[in-house]
Protein backbone atom coordinates (compact mmCIF):
# COMPACT_ATOMS: atom_id res chain seq x y z
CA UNK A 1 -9.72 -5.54 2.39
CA UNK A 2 -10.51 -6.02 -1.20
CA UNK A 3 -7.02 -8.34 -2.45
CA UNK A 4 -6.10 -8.82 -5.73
CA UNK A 5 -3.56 -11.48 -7.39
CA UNK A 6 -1.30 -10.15 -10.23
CA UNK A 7 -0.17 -13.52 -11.21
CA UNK A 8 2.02 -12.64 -13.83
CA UNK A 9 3.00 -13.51 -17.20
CA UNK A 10 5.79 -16.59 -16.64
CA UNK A 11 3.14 -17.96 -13.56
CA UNK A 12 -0.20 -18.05 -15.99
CA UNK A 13 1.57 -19.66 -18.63
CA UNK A 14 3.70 -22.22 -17.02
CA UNK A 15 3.40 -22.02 -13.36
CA UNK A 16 -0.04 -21.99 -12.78
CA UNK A 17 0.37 -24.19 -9.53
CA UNK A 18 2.21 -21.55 -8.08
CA UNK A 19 -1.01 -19.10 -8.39
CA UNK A 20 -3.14 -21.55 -6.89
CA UNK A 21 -0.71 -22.00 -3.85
CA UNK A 22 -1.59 -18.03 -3.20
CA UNK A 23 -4.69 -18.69 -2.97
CA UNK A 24 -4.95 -21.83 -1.12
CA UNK A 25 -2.11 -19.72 1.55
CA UNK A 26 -4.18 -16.72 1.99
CA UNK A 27 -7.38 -18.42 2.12
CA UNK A 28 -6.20 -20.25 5.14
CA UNK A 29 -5.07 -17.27 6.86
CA UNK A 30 -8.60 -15.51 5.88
CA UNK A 31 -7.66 -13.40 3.52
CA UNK A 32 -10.16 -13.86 0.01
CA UNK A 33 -8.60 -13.22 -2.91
CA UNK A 34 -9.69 -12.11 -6.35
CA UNK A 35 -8.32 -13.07 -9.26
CA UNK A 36 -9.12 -10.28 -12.53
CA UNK A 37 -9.21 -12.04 -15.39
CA UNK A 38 -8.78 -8.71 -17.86
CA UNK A 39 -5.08 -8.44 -16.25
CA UNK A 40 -2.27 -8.77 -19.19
CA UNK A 41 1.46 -8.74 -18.92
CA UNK A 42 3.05 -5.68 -16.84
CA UNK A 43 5.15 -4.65 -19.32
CA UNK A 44 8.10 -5.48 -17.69
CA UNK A 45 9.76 -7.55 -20.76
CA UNK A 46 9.43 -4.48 -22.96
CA UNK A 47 10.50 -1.95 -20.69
CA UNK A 48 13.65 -3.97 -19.47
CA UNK A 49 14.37 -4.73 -23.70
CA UNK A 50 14.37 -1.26 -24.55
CA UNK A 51 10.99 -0.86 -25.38
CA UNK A 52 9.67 1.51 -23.16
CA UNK A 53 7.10 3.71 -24.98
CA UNK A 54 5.61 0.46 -26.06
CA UNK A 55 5.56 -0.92 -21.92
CA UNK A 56 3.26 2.53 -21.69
CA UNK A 57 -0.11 1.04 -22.39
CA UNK A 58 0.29 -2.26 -20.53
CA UNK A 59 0.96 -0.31 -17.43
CA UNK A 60 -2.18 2.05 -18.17
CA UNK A 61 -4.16 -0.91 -18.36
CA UNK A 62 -2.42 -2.60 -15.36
CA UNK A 63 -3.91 0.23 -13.65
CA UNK A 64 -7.12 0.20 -15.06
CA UNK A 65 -7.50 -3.80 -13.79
CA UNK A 66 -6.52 -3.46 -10.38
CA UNK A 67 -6.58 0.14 -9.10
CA UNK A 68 -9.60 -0.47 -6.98
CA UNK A 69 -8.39 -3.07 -4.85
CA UNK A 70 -6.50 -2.15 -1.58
CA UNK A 71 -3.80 -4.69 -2.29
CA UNK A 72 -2.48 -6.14 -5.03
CA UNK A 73 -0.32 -9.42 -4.15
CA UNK A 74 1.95 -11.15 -6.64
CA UNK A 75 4.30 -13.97 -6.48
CA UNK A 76 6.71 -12.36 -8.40
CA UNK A 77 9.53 -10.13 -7.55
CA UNK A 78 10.38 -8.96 -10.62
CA UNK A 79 6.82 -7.99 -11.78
CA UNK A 80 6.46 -6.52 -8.23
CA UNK A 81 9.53 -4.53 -8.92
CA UNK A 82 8.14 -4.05 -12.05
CA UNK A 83 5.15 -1.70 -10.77
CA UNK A 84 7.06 -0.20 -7.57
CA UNK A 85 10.38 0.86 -9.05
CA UNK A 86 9.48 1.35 -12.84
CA UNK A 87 6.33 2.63 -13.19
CA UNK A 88 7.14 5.81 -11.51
CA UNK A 89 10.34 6.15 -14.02
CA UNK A 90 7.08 5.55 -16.93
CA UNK A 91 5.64 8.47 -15.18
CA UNK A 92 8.88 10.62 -14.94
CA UNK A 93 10.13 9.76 -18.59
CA UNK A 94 6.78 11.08 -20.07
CA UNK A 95 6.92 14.16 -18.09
CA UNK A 96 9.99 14.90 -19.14
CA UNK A 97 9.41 14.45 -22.85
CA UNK A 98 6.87 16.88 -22.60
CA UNK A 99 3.90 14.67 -22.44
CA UNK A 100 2.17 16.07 -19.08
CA UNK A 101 1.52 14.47 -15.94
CA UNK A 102 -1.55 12.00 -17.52
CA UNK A 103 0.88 8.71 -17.23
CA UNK A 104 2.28 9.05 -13.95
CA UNK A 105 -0.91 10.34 -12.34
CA UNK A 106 -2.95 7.07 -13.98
CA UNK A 107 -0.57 5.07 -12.52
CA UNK A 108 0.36 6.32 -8.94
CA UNK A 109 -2.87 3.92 -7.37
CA UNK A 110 -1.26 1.03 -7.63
CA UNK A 111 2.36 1.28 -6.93
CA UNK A 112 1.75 1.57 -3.06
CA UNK A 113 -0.87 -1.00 -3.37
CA UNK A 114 1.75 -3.54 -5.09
CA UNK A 115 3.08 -6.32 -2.64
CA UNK A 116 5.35 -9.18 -3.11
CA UNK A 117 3.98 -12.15 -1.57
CA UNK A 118 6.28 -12.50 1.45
CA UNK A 119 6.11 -8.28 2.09
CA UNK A 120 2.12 -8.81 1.99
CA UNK A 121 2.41 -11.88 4.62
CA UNK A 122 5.19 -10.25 7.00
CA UNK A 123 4.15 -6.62 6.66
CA UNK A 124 0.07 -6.53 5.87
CA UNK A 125 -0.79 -9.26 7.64
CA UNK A 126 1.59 -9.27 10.32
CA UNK A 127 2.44 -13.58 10.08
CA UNK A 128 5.92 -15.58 9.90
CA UNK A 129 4.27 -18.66 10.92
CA UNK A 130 1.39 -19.68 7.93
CA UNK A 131 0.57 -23.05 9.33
CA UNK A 132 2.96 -24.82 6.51
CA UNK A 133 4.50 -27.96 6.83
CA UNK A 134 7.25 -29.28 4.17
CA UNK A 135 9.76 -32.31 5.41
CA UNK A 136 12.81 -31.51 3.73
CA UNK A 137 15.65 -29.47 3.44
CA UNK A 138 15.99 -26.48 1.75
CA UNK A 139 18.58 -23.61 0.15
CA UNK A 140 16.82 -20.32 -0.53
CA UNK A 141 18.00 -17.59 -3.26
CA UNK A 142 17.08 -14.20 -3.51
CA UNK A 143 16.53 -13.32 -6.87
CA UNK A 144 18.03 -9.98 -7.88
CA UNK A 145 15.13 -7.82 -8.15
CA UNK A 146 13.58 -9.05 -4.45
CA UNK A 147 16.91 -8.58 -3.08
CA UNK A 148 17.64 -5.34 -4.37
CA UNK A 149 14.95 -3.43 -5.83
CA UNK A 150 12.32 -4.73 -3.42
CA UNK A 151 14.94 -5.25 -0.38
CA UNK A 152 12.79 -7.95 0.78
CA UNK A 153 15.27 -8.91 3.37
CA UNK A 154 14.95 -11.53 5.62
CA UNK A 155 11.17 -11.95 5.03
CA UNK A 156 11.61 -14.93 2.87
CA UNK A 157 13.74 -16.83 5.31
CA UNK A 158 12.27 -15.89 8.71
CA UNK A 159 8.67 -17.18 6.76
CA UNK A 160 10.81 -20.70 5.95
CA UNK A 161 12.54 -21.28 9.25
CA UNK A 162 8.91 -21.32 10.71
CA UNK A 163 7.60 -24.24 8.39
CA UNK A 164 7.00 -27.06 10.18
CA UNK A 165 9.58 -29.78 9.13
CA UNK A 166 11.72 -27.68 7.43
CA UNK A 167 15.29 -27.79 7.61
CA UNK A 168 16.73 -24.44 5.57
CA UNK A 169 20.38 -23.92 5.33
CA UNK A 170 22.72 -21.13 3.88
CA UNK A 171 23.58 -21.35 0.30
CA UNK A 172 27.14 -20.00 -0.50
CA UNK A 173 26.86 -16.97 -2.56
CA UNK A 174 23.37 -16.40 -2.58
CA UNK A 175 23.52 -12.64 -3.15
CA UNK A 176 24.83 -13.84 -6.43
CA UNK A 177 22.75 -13.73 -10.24
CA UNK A 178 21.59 -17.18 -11.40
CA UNK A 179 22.14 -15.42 -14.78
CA UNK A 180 18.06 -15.60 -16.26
CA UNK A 181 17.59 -11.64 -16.51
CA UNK A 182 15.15 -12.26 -18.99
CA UNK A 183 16.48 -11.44 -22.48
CA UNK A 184 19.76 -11.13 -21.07
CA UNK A 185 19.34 -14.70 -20.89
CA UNK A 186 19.12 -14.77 -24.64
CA UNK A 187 21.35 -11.84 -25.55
CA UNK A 188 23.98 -13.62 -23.55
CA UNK A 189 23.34 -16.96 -23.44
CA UNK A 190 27.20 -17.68 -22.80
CA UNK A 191 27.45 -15.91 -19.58
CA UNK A 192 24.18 -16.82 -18.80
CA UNK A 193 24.70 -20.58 -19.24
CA UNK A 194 28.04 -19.63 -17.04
CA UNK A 195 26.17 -17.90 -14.11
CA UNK A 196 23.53 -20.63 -13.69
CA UNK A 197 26.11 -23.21 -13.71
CA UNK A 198 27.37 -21.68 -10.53
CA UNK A 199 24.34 -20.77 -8.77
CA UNK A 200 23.24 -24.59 -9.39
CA UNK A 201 26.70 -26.07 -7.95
CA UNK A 202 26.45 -23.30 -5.17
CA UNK A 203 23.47 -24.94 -4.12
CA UNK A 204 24.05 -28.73 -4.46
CA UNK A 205 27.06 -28.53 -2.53
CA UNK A 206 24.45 -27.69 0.64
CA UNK A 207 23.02 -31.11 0.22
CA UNK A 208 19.17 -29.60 0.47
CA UNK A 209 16.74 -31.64 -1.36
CA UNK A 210 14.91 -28.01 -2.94
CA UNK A 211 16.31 -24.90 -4.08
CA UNK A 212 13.60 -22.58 -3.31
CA UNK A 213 12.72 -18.81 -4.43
CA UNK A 214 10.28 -16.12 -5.02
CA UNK A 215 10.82 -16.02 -8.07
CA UNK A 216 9.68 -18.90 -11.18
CA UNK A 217 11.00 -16.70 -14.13
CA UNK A 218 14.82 -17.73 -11.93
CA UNK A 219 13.60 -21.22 -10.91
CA UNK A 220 12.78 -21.49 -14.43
CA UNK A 221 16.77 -21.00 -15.66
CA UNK A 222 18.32 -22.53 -12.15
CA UNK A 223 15.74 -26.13 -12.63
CA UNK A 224 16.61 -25.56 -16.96
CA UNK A 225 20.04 -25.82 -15.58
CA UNK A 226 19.32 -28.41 -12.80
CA UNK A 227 18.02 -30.86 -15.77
CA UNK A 228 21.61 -30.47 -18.34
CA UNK A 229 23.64 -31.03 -15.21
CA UNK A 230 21.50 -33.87 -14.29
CA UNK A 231 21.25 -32.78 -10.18
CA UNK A 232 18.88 -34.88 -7.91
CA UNK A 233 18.27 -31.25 -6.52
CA UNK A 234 14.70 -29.70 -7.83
CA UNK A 235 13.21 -25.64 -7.83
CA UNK A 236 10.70 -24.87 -5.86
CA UNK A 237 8.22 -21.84 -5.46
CA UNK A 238 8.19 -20.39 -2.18
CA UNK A 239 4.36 -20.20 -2.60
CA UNK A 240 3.92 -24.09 -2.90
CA UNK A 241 6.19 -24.36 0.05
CA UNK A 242 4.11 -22.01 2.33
CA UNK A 243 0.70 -23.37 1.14
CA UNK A 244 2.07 -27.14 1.98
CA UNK A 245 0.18 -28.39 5.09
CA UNK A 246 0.21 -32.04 7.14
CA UNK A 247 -3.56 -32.75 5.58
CA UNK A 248 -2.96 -31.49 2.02
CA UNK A 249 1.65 -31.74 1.21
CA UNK A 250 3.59 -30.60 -1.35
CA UNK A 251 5.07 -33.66 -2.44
């Protein structure tokens, strides 16, 4: 199996531990990874700002990068959500403006190929149990677009509860928006400000020690917000968690 990571825009620039913990987690379960360097943004901040003729050639050439590998894994459940839900629309859209079936049919390799992290570890490799070991306890939230656009389910949390060391409990309304959204965040930065306020009390009041998700563009916002409200409480990557062992811990 030929695997690919799409690390994604918000990972490369500021997350780039998060990428490595990918690869350090699938290495140890024998999977080798590649990572294509010619890969470029999704599109997904263009499409979801209105700019959708313009999120055309970034998805071309998304398929152009990695339409030869069998899977394409990404730590990112908006950018997954990106390619599974959305490029087919791209596809759609164009036919129905009259431009022919070119964009959707350039595009149809990958979107079966695309897998969140935790849908490639439960459902493509069959695993719940990665070998991981992390001492503390932990609140998970499901970021809107793995919850439901992906439906990613319980993967995330039956992957958690079999860390070693781990102690994860509930956080009170999890099916909730931390309020990031991308530009929503900066269209309404108000409500925004609002909705990560509550997410970040939602999840203090558990008394975990990490907030974790799938998600860094919403760990981003939630830790932003973390930092004003001056919590003890820090955002974590699932990724990091999972690729934490005895010999080599996330700290």
């Amino acid at each position: 199996m030929r695997v690919a990571l799409f690390l994604t825009c918000v990972n490369d620039t500021l997350y780039p531990d998060t990428g490595r913990a990918v690869v350090k987690l699938l290495a140890r379960l024998g999977v080798e990874v590649e990572f294509p360097s010619a890969q470029t943004c999704c599109g997904q901040a263009h499409y979801n700002t209105g700019y959708r003729h313009q999120a055309e050639p970034m998805a071309r050439h998304f398929s152009d990068v990695f339409g030869g590998y069998d899977a394409i894994v990404t730590p990112s459940g908006s950018c997954g959500a990106m390619v599974r839900e959305l490029y087919p629309r791209l596809g759609e859209r164009a036919r129905a403006e009259g431009r022919g079936g070119a964009l959707a049919t350039a595009l149809a390799p990958v979107v079966p190929k695309t897998y969140e992290l935790t849908e490639f570890l439960v459902d493509v490799l069959g695993v719940t149990d990665v070998g991981a070991y992390y001492p503390h306890t932990v609140t998970y939230h499901p970021t809107c677009h793995g919850l439901r656009s992906l439906g990613l389910g319980d993967r995330p949390t039956r992957l958690l509860r079999a860390v070693k060391g781990l102690d994860l409990v509930e956080l009170p309304g999890a099916d909730e928006c931390c309020g990031f959204g991308g530009t929503f965040a900066v269209k309404n930065s108000d409500v925004s400000a609002a909705m990560g306020a509550d997410k970040v009390r939602n999840a203090v009041s558990t008394g975990a020690d990490v907030l974790c998700a799938a998600d860094n563009s919403c760990l981003m916002h939630i830790g932003g917000t973390m930092t004003r409200l001056r919590t003890a409480q820090r955002p974590v990557h699932l990724a990091e968690i999972l690729a934490s062992t005895e010999e080599e811990p996330l700290t």
